[in-house]
Protein backbone atom coordinates (compact mmCIF):
# COMPACT_ATOMS: atom_id res chain seq x y z
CA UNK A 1 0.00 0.00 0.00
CA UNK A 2 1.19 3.36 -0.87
CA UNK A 3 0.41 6.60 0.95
CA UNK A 4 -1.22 9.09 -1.09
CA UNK A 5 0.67 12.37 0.38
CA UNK A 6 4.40 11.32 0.15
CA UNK A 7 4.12 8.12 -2.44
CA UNK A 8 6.20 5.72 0.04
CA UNK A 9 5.05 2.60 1.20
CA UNK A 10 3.41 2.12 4.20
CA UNK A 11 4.11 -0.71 6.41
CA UNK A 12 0.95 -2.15 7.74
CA UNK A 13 0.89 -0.90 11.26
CA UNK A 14 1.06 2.62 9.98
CA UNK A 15 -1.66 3.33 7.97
CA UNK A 16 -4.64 5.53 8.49
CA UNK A 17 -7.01 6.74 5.96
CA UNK A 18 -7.56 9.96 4.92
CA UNK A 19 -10.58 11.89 3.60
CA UNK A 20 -9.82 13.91 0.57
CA UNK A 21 -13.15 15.41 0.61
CA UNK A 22 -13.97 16.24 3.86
CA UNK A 23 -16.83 13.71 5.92
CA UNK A 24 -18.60 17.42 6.42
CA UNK A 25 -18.19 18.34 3.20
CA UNK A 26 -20.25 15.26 1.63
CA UNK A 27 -17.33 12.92 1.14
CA UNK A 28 -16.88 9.31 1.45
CA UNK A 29 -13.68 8.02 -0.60
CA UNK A 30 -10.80 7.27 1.15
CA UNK A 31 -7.62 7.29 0.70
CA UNK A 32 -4.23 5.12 2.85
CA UNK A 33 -1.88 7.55 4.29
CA UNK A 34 1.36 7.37 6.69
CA UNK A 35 -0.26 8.55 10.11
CA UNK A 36 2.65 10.77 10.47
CA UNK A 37 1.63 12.21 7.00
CA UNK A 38 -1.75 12.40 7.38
CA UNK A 39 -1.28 14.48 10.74
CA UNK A 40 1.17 16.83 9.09
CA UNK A 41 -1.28 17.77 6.71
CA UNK A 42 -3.98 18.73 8.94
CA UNK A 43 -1.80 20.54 10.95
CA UNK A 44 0.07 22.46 7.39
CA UNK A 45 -2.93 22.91 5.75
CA UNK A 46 -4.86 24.57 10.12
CA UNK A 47 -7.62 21.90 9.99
CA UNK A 48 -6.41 21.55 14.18
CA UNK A 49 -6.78 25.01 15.22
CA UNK A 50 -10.07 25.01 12.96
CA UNK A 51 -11.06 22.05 14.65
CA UNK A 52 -9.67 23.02 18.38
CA UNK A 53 -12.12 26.55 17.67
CA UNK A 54 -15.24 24.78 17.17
CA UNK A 55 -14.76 22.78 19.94
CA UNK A 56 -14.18 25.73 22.17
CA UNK A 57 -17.14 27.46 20.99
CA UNK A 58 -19.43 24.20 21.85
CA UNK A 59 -17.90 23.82 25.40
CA UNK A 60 -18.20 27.81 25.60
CA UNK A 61 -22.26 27.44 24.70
CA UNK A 62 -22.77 23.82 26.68
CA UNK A 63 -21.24 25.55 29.71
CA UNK A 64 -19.47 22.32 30.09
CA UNK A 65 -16.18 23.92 31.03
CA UNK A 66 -17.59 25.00 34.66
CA UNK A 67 -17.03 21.25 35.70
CA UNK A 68 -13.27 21.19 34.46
CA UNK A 69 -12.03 24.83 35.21
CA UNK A 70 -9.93 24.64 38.54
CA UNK A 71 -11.16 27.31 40.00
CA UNK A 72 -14.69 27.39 38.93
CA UNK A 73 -15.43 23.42 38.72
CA UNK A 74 -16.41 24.02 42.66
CA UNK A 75 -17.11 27.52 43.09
CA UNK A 76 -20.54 28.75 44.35
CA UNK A 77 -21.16 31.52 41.90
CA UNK A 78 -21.02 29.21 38.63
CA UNK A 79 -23.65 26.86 40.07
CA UNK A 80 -25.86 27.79 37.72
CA UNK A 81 -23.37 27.12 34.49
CA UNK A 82 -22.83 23.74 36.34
CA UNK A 83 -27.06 23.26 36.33
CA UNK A 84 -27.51 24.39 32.79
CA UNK A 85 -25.53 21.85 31.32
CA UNK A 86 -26.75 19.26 33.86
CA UNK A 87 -30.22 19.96 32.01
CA UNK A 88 -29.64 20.71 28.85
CA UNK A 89 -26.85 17.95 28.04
CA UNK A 90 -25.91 15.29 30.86
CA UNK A 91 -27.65 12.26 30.46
């Protein structure tokens, strides 16, 4: 098997396919890549940060980070970030 960003072969512990559409985008072909390679892409090409932002902005609007923040996860006054994700979102 070859991997499709650097043309080498990849031995068969290292492979891990890659999407050259993107899943969101509507696509559903893929393709073997070296897992170094296929992380070095998303991380030339900013898909991480992209990524890392929307993630942020869900935890910002779940108010999930008031269980995780030191000095909020036990602090009285975010009780009622701690609540609205307990309704809204824990199961």
């Amino acid at each position: 098997m070859t991997c499709t960003l650097c043309n080498e072969l990849i031995a068969p512990g290292d492979v891990e396919m890659h999407h050259p559409v993107y899943k969101s985008h509507g696509g559903s072909q893929v393709v073997p890549t070296h897992r170094a390679c296929h992380v070095a892409h998303h991380s030339t090409i900013g898909d991480f940060k992209a990524w890392g932002s929307i993630g942020g902005q869900i935890s910002a609007l779940s108010k999930r980070w008031a269980f995780n923040l030191k000095h909020v996860r036990a602090h009285p006054a975010h009780d009622i970030n701690r609540a609205f994700y307990t309704a809204h979102y824990a199961h």
